[in-house]
Protein backbone atom coordinates (compact mmCIF):
# COMPACT_ATOMS: atom_id res chain seq x y z
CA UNK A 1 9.07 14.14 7.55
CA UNK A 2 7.87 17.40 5.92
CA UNK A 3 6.02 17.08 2.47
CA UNK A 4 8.46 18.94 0.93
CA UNK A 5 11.29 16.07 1.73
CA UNK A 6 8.95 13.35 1.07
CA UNK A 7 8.59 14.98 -2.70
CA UNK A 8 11.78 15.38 -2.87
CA UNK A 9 12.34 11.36 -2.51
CA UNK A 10 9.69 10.52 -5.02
CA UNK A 11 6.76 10.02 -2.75
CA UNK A 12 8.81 7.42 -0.44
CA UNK A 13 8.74 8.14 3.34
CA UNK A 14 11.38 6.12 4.68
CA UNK A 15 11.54 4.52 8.46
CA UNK A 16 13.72 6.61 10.58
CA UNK A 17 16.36 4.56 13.11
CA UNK A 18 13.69 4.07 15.83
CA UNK A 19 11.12 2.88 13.84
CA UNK A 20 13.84 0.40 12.15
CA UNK A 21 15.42 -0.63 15.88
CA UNK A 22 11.75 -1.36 16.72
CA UNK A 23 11.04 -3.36 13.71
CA UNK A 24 14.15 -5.32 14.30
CA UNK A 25 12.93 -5.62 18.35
CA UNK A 26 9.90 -7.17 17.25
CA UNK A 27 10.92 -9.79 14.79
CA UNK A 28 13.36 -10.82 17.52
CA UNK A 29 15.48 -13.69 16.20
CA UNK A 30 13.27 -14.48 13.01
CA UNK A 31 14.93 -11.86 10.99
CA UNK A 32 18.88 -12.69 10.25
CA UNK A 33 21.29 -10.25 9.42
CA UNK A 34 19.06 -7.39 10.74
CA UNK A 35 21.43 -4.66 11.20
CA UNK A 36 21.59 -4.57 7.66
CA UNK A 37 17.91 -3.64 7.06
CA UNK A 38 19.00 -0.01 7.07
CA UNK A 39 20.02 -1.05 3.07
CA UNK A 40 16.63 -1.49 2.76
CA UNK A 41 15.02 1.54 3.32
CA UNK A 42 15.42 3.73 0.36
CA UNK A 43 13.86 1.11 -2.00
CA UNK A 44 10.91 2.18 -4.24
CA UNK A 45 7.85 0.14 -4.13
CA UNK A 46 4.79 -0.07 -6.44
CA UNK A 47 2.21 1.12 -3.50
CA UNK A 48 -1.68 0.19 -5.40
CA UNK A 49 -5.13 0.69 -4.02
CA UNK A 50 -7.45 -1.85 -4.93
CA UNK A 51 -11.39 -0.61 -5.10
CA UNK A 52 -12.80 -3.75 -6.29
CA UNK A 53 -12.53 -6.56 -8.78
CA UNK A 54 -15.06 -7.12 -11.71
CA UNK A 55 -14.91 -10.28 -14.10
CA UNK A 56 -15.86 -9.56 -17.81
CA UNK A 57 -15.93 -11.03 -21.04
CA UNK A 58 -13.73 -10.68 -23.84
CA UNK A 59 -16.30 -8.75 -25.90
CA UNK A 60 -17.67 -6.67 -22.84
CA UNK A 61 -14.42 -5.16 -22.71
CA UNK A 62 -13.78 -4.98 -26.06
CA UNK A 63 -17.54 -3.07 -26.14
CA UNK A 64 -16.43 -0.75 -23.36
CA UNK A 65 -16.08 3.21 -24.37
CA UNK A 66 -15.66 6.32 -22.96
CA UNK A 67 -18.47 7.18 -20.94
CA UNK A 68 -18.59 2.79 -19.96
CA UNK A 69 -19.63 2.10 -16.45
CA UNK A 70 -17.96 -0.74 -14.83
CA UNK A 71 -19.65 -2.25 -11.45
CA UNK A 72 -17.04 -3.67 -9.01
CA UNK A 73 -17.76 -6.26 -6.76
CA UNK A 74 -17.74 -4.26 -3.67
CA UNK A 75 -19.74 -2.27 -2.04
CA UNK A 76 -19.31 2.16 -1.10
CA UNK A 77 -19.19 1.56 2.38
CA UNK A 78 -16.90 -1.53 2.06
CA UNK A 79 -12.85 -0.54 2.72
CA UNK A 80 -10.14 -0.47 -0.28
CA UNK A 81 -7.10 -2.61 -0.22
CA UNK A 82 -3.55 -0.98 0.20
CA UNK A 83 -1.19 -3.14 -1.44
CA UNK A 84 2.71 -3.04 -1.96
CA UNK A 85 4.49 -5.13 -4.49
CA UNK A 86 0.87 -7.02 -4.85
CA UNK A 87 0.71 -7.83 -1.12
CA UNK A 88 -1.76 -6.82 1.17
CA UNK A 89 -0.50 -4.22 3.59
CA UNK A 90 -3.42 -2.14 4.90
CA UNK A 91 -7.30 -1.64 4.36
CA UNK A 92 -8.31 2.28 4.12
CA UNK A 93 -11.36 4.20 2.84
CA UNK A 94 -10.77 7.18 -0.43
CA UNK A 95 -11.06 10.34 0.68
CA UNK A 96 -10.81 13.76 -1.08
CA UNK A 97 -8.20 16.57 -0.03
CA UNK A 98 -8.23 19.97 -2.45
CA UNK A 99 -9.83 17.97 -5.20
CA UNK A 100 -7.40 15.05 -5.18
CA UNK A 101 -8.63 11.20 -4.05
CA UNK A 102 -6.60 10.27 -1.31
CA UNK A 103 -6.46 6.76 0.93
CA UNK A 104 -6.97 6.95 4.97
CA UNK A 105 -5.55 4.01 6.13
CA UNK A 106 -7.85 2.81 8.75
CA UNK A 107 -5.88 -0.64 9.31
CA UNK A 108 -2.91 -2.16 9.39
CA UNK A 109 -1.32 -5.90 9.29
CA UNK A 110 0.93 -6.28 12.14
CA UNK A 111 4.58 -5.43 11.48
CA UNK A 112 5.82 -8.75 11.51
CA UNK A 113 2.89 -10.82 9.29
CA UNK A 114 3.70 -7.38 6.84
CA UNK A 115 7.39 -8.33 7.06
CA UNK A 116 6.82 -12.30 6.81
CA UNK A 117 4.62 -11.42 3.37
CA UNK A 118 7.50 -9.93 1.84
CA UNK A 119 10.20 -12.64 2.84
């Protein structure tokens, strides 16, 4: 899918039929009704990338200002967390393309443990 059609559907890359007939293939006979996961496909979903966590006080946050540094409980080196709809779906690292951050998804849950998180 070109960039241009992807902006044109908000962002969303949808599955095209072979992806979807292999999806179906693998979840053999754990996924009823299947032919009708083609309804599925133009869906939004909330995609996040999680850095790292930090746990503050009440009045830290309250203190914070512009300028405020926040340490997160990971470390530089450490991969972020790709979530979608608050579920894990990948692990990546940020990169930078033209002055933009970006994610490179460097690993993926299998397609049916992704598929079982959602059900």
């Amino acid at each position: 899918m070109s960039s241009e059609d992807t902006n044109r559907r908000g962002g969303a890359v949808g599955l095209g039929d072979d992806d979807s007939s292999a999806l179906i293939a693998d979840l053999g006979e754990e996924l009823a009704g299947a032919a009708n996961l083609d309804l599925l496909l133009d869906v939004n979903l909330q995609i996040s990338v999680e850095l790292g966590r930090a746990r503050l006080k009440f009045r830290d946050v309250l203190n914070l200002s512009s300028g405020s540094v926040v340490e997160l409980g990971r470390q530089t080196s450490e991969p972020v967390d790709i979530m979608v709809n608050g579920a894990l779906l990948a692990t990546g690292e940020v990169v930078v393309i033209d002055d933009h951050f970006a994610v490179r998804i460097t690993k993926l849950l299998n397609r049916v443990e992704r598929f079982k998180r959602v059900l």
